[in-house]
N, C-alpha and C. Protein backbone atom coordinates (compact mmCIF):
# COMPACT_ATOMS: atom_id res chain seq x y z
N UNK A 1 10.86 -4.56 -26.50
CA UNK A 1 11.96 -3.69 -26.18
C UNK A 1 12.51 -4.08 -24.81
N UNK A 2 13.79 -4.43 -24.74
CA UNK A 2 14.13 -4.48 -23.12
C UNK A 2 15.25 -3.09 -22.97
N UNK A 3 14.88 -3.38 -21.67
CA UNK A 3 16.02 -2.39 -20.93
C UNK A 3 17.46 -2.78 -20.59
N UNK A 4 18.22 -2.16 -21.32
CA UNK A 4 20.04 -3.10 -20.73
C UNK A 4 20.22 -2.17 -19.72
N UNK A 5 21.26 -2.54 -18.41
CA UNK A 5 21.49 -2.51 -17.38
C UNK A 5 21.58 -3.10 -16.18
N UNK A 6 21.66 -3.04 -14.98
CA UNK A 6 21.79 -3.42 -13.86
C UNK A 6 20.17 -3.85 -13.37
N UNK A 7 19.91 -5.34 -13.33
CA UNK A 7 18.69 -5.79 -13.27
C UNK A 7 18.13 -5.15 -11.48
N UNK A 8 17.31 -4.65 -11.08
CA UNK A 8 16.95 -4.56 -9.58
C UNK A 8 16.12 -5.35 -9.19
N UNK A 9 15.89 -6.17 -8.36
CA UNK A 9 14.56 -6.72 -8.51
C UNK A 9 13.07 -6.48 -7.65
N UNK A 10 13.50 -5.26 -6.69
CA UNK A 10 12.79 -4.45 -6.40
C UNK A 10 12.56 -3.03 -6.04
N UNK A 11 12.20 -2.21 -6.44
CA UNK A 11 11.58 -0.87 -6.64
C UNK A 11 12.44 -0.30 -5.07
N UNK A 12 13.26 1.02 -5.38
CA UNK A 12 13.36 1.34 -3.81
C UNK A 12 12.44 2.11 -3.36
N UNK A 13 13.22 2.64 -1.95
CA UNK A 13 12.14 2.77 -1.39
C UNK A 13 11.96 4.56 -1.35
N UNK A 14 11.11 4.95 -1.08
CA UNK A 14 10.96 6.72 -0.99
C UNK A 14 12.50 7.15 -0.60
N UNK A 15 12.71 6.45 0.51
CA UNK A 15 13.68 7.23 1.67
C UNK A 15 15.05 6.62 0.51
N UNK A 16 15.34 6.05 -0.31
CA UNK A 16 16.40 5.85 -1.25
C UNK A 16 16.66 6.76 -2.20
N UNK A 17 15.27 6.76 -2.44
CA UNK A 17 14.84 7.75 -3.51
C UNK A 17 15.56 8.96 -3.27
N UNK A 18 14.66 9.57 -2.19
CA UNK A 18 15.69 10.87 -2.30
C UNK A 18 16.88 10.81 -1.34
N UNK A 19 17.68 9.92 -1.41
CA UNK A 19 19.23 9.94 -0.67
C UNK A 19 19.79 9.70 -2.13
N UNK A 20 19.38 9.23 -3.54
CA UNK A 20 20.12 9.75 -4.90
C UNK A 20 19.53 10.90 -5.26
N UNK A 21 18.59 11.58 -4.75
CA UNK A 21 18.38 12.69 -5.71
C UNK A 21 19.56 13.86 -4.89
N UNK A 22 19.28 13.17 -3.39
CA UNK A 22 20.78 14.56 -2.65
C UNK A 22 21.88 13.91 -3.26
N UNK A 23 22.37 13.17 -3.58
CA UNK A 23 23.52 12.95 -4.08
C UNK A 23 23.76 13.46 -5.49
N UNK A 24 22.96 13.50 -6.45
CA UNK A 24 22.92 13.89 -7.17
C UNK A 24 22.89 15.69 -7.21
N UNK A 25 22.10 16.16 -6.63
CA UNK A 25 22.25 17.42 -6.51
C UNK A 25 23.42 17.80 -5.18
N UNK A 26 23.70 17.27 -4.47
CA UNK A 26 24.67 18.02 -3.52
C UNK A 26 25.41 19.44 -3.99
N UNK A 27 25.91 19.13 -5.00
CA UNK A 27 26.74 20.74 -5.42
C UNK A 27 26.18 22.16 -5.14
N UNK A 28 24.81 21.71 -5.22
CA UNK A 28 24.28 23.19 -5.36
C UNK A 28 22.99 23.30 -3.95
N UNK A 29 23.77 24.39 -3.00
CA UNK A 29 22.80 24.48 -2.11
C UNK A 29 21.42 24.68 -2.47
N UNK A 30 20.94 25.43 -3.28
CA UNK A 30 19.37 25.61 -3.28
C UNK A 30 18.82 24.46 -3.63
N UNK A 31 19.10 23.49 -4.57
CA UNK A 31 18.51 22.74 -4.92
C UNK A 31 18.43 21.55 -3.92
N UNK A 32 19.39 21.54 -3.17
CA UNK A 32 19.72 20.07 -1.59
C UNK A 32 18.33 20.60 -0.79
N UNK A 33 18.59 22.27 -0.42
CA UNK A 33 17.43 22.96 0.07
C UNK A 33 15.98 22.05 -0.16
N UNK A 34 15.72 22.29 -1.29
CA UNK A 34 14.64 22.05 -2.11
C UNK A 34 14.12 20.54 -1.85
N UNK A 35 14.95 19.91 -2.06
CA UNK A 35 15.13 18.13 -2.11
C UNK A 35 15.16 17.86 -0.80
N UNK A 36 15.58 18.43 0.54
CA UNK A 36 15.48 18.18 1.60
C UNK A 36 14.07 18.60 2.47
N UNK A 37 13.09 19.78 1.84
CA UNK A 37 12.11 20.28 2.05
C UNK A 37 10.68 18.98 1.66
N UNK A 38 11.07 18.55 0.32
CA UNK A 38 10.45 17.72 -0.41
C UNK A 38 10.24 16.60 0.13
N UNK A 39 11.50 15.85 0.73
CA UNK A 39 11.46 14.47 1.31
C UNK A 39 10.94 14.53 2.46
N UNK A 40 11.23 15.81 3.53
CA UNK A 40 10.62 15.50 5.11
C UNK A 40 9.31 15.98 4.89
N UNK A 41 8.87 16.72 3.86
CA UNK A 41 7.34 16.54 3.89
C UNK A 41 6.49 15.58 3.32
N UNK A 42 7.08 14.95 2.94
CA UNK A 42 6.28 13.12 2.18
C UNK A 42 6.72 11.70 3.27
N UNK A 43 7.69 11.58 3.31
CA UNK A 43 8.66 10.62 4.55
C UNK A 43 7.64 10.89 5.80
N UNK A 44 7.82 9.46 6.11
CA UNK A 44 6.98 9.85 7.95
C UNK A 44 8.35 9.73 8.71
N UNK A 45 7.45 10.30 10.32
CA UNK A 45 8.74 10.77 11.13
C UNK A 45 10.21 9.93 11.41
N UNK A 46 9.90 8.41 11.26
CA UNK A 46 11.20 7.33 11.21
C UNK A 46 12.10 7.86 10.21
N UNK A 47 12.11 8.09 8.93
CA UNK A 47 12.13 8.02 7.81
C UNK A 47 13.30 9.14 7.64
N UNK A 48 12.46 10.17 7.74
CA UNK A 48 12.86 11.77 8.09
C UNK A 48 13.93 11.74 9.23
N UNK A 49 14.11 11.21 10.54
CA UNK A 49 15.18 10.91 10.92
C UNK A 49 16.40 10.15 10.37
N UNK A 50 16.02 9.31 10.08
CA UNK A 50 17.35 8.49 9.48
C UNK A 50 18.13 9.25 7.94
N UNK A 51 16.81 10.31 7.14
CA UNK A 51 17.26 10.83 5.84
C UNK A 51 18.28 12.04 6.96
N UNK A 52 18.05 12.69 7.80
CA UNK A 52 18.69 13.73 8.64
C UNK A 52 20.14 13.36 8.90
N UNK A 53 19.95 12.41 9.91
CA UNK A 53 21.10 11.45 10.12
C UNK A 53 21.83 11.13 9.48
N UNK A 54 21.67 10.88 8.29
CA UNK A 54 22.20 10.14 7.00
C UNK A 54 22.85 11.56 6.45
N UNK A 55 22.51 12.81 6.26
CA UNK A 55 22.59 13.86 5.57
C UNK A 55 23.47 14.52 6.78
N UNK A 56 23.34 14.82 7.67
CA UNK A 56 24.45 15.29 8.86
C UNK A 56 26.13 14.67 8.44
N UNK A 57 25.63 13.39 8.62
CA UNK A 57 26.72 12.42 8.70
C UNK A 57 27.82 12.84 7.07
N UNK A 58 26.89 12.91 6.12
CA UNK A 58 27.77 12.89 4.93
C UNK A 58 27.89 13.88 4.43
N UNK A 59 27.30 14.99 4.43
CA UNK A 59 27.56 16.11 3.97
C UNK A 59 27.64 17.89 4.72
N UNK A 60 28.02 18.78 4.80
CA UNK A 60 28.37 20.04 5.56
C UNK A 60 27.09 20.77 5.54
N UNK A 61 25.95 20.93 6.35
CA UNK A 61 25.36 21.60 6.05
C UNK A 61 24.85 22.86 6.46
């Protein structure tokens, strides 16, 4: 069985990870809530800055 799509050729990384899951959820505050609670408690402190930074920068919060 293969997979059709956009080949990657490596796995991202945590801190990618959840910068599509906020994108994906953005619409709905509780759930950004949720997804933003989730990532700065797994992410180490570099990580967690730049997801902040990154989340300031692009969206109203």
């Amino acid at each position: 069985m293969s997979i059709t799509g956009i080949p990657i050729p490596q796995a991202p990384s945590a801190l990618e990870q959840y910068k599509t899951l906020i994108r994906h959820v953005h619409g709905e505050p509780v759930m950004i809530r949720r997804a933003m609670r989730i990532a700065f408690r797994s992410l180490n402190p570099k990580e967690s800055i730049e997801l902040r930074d990154w989340l300031e920068g692009r969206y109203q919060l």
